[in-house]
N, C-alpha and C. Protein backbone atom coordinates (compact mmCIF):
# COMPACT_ATOMS: atom_id res chain seq x y z
N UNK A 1 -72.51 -277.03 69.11
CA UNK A 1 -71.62 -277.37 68.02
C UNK A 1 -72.29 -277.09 66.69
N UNK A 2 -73.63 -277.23 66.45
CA UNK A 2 -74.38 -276.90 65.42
C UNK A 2 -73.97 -275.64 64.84
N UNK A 3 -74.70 -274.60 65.65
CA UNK A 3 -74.28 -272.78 65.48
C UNK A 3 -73.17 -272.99 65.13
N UNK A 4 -71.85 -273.34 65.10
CA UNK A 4 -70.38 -272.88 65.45
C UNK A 4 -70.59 -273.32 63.57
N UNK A 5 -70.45 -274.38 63.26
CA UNK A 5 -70.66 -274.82 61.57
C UNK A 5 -71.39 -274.17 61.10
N UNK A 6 -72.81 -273.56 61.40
CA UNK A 6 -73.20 -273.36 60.71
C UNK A 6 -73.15 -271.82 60.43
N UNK A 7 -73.11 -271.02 61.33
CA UNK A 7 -72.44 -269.91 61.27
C UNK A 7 -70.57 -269.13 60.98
N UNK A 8 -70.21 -270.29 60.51
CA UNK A 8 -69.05 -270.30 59.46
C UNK A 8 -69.15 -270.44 58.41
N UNK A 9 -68.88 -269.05 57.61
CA UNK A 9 -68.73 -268.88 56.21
C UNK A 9 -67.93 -267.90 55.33
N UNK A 10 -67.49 -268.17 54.41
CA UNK A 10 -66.23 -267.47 53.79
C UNK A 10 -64.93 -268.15 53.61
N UNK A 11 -63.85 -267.18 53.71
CA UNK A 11 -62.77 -267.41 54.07
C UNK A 11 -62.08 -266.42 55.19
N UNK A 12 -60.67 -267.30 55.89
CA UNK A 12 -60.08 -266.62 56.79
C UNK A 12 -59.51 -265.72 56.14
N UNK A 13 -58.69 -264.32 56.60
CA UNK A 13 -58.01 -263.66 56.05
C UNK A 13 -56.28 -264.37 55.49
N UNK A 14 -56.08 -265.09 56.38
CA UNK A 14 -55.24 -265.42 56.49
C UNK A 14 -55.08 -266.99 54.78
N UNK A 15 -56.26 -267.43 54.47
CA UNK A 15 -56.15 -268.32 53.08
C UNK A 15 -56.34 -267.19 52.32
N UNK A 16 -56.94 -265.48 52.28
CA UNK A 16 -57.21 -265.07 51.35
C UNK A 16 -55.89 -264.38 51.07
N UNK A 17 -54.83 -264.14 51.85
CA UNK A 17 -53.40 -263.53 51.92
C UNK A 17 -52.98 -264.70 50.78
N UNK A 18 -52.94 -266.01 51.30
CA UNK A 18 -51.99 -266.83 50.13
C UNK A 18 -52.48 -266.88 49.27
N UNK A 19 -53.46 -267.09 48.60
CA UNK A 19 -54.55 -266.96 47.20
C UNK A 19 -54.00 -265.74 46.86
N UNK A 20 -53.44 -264.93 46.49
CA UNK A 20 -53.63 -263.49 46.41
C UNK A 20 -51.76 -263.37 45.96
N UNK A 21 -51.00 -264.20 47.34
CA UNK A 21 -49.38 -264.05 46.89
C UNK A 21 -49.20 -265.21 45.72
N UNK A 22 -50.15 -266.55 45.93
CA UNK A 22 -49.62 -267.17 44.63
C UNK A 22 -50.41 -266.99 42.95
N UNK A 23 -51.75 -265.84 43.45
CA UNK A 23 -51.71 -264.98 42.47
C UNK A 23 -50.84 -263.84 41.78
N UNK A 24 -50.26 -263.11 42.69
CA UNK A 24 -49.17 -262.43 42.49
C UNK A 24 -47.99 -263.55 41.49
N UNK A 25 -47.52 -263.79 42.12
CA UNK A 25 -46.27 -264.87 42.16
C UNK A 25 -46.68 -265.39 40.26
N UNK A 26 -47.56 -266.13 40.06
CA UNK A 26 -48.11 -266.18 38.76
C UNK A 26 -47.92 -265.48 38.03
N UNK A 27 -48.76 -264.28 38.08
CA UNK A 27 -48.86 -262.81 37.31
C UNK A 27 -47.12 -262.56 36.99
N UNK A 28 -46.21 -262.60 38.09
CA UNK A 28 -44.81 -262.18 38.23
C UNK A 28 -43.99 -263.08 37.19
N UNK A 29 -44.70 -264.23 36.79
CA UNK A 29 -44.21 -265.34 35.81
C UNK A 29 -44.32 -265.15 34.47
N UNK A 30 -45.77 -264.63 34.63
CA UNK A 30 -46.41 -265.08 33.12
C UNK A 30 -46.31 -263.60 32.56
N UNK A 31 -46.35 -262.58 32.61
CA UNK A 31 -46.06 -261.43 32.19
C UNK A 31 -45.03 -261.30 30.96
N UNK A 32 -44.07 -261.42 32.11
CA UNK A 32 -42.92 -261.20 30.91
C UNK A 32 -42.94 -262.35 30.17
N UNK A 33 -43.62 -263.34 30.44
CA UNK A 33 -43.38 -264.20 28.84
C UNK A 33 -43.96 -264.13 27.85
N UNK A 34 -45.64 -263.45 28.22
CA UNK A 34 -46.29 -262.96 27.09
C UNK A 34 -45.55 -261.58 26.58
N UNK A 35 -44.84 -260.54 27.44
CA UNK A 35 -44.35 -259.48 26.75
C UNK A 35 -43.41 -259.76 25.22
N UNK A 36 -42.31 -261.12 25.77
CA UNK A 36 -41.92 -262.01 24.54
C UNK A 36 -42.50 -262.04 24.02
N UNK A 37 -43.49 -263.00 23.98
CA UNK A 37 -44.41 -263.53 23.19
C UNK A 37 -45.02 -262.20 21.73
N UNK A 38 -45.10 -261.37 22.18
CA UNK A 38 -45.70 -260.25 21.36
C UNK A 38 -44.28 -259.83 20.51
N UNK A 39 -43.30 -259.76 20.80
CA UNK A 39 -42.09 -259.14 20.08
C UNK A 39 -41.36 -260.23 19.42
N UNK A 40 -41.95 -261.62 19.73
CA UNK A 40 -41.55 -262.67 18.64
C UNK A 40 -42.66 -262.70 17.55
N UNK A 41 -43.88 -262.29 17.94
CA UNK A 41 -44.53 -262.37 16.85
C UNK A 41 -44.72 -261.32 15.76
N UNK A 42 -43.99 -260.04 16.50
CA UNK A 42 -43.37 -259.00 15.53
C UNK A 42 -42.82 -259.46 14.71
N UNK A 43 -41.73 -260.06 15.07
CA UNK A 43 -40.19 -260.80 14.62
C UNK A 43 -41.03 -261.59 12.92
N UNK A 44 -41.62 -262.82 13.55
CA UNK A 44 -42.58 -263.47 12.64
C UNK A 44 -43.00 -262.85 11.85
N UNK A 45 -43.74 -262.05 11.93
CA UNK A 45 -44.51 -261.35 10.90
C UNK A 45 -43.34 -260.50 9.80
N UNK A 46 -42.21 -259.63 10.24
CA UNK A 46 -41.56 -259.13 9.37
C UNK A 46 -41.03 -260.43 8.48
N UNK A 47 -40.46 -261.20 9.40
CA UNK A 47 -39.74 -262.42 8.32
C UNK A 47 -40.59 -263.21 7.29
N UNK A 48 -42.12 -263.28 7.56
CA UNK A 48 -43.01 -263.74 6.71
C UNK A 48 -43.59 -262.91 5.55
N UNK A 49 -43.51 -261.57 5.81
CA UNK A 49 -43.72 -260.35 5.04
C UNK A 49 -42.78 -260.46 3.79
N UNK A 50 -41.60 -260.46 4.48
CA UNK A 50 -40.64 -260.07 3.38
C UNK A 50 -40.16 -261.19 2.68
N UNK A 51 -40.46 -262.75 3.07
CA UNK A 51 -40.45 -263.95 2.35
C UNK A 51 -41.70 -263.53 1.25
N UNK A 52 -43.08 -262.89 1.21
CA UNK A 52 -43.89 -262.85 0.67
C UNK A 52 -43.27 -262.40 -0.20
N UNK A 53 -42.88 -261.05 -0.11
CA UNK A 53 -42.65 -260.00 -1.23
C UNK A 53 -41.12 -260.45 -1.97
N UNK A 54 -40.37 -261.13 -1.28
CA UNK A 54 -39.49 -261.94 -2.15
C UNK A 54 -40.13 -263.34 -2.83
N UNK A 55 -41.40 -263.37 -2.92
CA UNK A 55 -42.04 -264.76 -3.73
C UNK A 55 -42.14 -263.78 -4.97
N UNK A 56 -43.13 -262.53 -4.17
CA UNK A 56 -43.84 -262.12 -5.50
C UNK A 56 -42.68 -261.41 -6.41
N UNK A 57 -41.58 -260.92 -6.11
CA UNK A 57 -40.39 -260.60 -6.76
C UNK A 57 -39.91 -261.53 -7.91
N UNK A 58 -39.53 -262.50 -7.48
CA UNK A 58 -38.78 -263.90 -7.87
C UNK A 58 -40.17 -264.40 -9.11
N UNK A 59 -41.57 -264.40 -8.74
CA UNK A 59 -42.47 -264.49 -9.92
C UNK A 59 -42.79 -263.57 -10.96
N UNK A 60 -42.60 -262.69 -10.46
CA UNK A 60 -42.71 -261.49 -11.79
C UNK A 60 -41.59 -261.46 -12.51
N UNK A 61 -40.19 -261.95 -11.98
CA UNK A 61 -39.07 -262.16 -12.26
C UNK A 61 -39.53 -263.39 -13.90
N UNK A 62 -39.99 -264.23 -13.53
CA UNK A 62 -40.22 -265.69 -13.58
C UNK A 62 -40.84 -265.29 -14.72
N UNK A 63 -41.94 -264.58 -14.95
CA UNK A 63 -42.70 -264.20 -15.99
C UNK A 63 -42.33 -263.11 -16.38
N UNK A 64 -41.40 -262.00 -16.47
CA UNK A 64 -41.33 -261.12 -17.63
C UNK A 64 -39.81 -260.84 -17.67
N UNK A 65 -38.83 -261.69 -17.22
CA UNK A 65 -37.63 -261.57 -17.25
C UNK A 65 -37.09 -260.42 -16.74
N UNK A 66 -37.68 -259.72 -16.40
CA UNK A 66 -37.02 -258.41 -15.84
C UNK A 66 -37.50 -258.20 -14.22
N UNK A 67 -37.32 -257.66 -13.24
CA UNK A 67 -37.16 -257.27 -11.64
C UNK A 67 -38.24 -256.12 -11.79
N UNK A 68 -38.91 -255.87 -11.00
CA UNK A 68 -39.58 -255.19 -10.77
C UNK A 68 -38.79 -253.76 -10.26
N UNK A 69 -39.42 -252.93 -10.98
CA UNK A 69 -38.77 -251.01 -10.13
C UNK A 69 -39.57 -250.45 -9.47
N UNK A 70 -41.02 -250.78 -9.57
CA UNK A 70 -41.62 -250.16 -8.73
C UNK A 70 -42.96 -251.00 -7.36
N UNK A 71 -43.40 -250.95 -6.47
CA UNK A 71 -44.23 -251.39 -6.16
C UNK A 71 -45.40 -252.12 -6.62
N UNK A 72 -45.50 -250.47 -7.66
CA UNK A 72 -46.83 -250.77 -8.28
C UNK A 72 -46.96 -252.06 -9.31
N UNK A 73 -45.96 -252.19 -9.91
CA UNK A 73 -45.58 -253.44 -10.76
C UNK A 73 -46.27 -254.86 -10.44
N UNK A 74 -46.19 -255.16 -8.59
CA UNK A 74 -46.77 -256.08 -8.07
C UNK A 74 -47.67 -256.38 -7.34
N UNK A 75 -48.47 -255.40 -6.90
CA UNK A 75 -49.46 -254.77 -6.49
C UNK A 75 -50.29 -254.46 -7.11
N UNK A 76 -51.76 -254.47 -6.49
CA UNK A 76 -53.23 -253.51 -7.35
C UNK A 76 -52.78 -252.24 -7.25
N UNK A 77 -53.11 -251.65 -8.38
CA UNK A 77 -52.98 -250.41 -8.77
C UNK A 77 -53.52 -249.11 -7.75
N UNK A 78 -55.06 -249.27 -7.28
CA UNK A 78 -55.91 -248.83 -7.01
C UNK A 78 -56.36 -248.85 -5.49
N UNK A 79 -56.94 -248.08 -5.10
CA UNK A 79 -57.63 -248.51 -3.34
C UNK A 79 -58.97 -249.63 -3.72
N UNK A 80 -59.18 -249.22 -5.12
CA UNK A 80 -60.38 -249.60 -5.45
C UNK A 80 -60.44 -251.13 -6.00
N UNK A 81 -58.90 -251.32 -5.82
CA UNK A 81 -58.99 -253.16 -7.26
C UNK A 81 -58.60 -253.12 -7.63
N UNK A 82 -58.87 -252.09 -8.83
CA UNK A 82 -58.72 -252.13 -10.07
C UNK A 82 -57.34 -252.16 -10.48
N UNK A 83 -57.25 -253.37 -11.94
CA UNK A 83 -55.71 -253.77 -11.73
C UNK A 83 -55.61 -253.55 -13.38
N UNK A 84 -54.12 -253.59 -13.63
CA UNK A 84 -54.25 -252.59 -14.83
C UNK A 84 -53.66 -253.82 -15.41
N UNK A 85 -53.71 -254.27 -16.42
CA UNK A 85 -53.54 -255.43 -17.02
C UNK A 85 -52.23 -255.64 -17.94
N UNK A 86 -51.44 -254.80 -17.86
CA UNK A 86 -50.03 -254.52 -18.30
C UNK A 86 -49.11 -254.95 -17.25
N UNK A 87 -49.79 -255.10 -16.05
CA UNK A 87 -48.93 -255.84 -14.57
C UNK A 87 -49.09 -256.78 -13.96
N UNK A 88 -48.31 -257.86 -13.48
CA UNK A 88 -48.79 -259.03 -12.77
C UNK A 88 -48.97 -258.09 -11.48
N UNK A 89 -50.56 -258.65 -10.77
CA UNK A 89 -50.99 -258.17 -9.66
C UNK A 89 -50.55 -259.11 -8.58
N UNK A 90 -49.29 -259.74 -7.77
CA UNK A 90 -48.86 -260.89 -7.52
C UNK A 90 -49.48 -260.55 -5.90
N UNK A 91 -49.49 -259.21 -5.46
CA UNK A 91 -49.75 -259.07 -3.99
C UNK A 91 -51.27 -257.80 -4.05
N UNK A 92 -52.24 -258.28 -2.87
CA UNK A 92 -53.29 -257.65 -3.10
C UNK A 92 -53.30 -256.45 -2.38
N UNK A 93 -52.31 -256.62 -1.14
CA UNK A 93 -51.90 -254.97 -0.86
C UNK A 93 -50.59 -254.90 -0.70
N UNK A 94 -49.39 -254.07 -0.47
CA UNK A 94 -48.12 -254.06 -0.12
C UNK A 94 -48.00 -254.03 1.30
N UNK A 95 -47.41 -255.39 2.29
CA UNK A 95 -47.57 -255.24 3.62
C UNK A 95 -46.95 -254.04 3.89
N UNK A 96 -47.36 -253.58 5.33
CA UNK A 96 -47.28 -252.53 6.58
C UNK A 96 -46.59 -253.48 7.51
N UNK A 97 -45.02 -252.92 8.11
CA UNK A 97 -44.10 -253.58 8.85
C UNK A 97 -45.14 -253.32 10.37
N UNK A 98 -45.02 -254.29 11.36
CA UNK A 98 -45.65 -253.98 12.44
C UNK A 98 -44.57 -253.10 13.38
N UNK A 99 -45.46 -252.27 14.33
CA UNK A 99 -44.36 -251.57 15.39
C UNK A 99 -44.13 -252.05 16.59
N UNK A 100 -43.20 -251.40 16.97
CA UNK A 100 -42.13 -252.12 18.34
C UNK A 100 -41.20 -252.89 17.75
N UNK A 101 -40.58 -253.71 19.07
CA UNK A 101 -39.28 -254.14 19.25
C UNK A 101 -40.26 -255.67 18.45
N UNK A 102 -39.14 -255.91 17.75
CA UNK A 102 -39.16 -257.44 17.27
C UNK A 102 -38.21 -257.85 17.65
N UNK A 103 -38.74 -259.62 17.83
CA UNK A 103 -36.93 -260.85 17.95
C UNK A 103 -37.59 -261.65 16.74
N UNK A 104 -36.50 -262.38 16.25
CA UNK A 104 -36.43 -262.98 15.62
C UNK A 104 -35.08 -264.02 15.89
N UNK A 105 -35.11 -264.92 15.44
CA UNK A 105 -34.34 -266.54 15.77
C UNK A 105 -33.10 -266.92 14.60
N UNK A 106 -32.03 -266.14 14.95
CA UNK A 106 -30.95 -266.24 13.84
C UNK A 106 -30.61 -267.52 13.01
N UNK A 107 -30.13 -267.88 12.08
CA UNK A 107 -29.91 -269.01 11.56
C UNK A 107 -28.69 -269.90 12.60
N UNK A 108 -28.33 -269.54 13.70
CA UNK A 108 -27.46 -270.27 14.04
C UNK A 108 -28.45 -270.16 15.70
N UNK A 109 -29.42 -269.89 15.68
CA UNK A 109 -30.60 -270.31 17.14
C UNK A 109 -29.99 -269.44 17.88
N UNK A 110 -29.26 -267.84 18.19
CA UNK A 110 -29.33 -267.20 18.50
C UNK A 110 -30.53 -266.30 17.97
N UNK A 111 -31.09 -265.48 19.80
CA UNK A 111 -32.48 -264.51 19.60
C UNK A 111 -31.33 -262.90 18.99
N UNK A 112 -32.01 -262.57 18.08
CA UNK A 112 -31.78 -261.26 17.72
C UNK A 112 -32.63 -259.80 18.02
N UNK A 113 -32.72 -259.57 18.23
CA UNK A 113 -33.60 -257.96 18.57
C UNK A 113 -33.51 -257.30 17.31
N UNK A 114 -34.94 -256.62 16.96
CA UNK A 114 -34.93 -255.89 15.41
C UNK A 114 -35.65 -254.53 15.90
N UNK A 115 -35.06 -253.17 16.21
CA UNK A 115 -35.53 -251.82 16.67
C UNK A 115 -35.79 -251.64 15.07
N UNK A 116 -37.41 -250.73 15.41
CA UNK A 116 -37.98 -250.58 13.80
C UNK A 116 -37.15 -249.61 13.22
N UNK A 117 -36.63 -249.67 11.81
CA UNK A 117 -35.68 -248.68 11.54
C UNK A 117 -36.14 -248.18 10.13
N UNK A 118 -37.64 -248.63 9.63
CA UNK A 118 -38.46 -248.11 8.56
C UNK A 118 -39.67 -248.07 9.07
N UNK A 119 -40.65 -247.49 8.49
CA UNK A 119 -42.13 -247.64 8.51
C UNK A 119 -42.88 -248.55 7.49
N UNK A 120 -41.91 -249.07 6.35
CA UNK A 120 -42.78 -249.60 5.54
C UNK A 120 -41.24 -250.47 4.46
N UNK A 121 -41.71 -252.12 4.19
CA UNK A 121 -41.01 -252.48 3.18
C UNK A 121 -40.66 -251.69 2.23
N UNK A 122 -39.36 -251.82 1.05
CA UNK A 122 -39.13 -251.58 -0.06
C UNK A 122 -38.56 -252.60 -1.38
N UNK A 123 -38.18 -251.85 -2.43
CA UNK A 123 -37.74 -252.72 -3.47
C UNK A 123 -35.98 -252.30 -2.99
N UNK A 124 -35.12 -253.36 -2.67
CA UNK A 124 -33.82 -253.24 -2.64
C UNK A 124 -33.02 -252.75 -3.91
N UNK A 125 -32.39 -251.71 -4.09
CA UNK A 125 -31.39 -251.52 -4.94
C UNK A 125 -29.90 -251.63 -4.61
N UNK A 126 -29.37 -251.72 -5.96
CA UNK A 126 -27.75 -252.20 -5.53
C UNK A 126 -27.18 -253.19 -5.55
N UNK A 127 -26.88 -253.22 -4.41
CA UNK A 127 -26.35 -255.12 -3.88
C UNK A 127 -27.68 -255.78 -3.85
N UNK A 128 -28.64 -255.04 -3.16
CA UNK A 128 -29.80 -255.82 -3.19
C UNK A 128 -30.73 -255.60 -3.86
N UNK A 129 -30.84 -255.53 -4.84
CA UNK A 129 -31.31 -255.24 -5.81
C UNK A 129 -32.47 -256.79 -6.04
N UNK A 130 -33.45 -256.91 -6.17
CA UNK A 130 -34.83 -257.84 -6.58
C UNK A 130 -34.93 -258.51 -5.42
N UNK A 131 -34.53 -257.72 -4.04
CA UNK A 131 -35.32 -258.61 -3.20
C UNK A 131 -35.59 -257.44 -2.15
N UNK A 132 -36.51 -258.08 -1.30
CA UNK A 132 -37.76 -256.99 -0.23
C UNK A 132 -36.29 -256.58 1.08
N UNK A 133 -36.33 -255.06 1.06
CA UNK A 133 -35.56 -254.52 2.03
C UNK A 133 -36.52 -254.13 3.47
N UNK A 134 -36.38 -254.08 4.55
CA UNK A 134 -36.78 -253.41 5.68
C UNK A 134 -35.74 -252.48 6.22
N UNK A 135 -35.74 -251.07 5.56
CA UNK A 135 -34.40 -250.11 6.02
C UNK A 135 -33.98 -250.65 5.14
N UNK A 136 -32.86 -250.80 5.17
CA UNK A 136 -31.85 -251.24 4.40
C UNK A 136 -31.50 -252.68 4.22
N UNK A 137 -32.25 -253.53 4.86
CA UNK A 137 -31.03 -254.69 5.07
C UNK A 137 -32.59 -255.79 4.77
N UNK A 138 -31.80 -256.46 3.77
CA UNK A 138 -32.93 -257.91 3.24
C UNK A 138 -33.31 -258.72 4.59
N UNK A 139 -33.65 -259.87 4.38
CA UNK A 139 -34.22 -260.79 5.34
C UNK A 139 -33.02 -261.73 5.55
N UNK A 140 -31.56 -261.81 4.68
CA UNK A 140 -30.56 -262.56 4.90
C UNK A 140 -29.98 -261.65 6.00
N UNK A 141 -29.68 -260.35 6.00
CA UNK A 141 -29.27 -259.54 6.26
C UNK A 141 -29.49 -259.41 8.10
N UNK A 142 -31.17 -258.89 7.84
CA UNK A 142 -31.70 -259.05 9.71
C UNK A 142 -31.62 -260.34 10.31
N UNK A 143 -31.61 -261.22 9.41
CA UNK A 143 -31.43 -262.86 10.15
C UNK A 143 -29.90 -263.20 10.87
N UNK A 144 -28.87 -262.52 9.75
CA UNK A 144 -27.60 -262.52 9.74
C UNK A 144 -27.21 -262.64 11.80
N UNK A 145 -26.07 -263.29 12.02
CA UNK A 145 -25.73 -263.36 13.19
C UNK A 145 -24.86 -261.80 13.60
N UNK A 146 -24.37 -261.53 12.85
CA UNK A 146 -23.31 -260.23 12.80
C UNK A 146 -24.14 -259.44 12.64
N UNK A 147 -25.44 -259.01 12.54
CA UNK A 147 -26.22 -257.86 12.32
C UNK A 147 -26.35 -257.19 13.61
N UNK A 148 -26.30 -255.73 13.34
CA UNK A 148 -26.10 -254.91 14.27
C UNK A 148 -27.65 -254.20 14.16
N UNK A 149 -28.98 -254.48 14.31
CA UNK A 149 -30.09 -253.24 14.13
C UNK A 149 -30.03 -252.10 14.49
């Protein structure tokens, strides 16, 4: 009886089969929720972006009575810093929209899907005129329940 214990070691094939399916089985869970997970935090980031650049809008607003026309207006001038003193420098670089599919969480707690449809924020003209566009459409706009991306 000694030998028989003591020359047992490992595992059977048969515990290393289930270790392995309720590894599977896991993996089969948690995947797609981190895949979410990454395209809500797309989502996040555009909606926090363009709240930024509608602060720094609304303050330059605040201090020189007039809307900004160009980027540069609110922004460093330079790669280098250097800020030209005729401009409020309100943002230290102009965000970069992230890529892929974003969601974002409508004002009425419906998930929305946002397909990238720019490479980079702008200054809205028009209707939207003094506030941060992505493509075309403000942050009321992509939040909107009726929005079609």
């Amino acid at each position: 009886m000694k030998n028989f214990i003591k020359n047992r070691k490992g595992f059977t094939l048969v515990e290393l089969v289930v270790v392995i399916a309720i590894l599977g089985i896991l993996a089969g869970l948690a995947i797609p929720r981190f895949m979410d997970a990454t395209a809500t935090a797309r989502g996040a980031r555009i909606v926090a972006d363009m709240r930024t650049i509608d602060s720094a809008i609304m303050i330059y607003n605040a201090k020189t009575g007039n809307l900004p026309t160009t980027i540069a207006q609110i922004t460093t001038d330079a790669a280098d810093g250097t800020v030209n003193p005729t401009t409020f420098k309100l943002l230290a670089a102009w965000p970069t929209p992230p890529t892929g599919t974003a969601k974002v969480t409508a004002s009425n707690g419906s998930e929305i899907t946002i397909t990238p449809t720019a490479t980079e924020y702008g200054l809205g003209t028009g209707a939207n005129v003094g506030r941060a566009v992505y493509g075309a459409k403000t942050i009321d706009q992509l939040l909107a329940v009726t929005t079609t991306p």
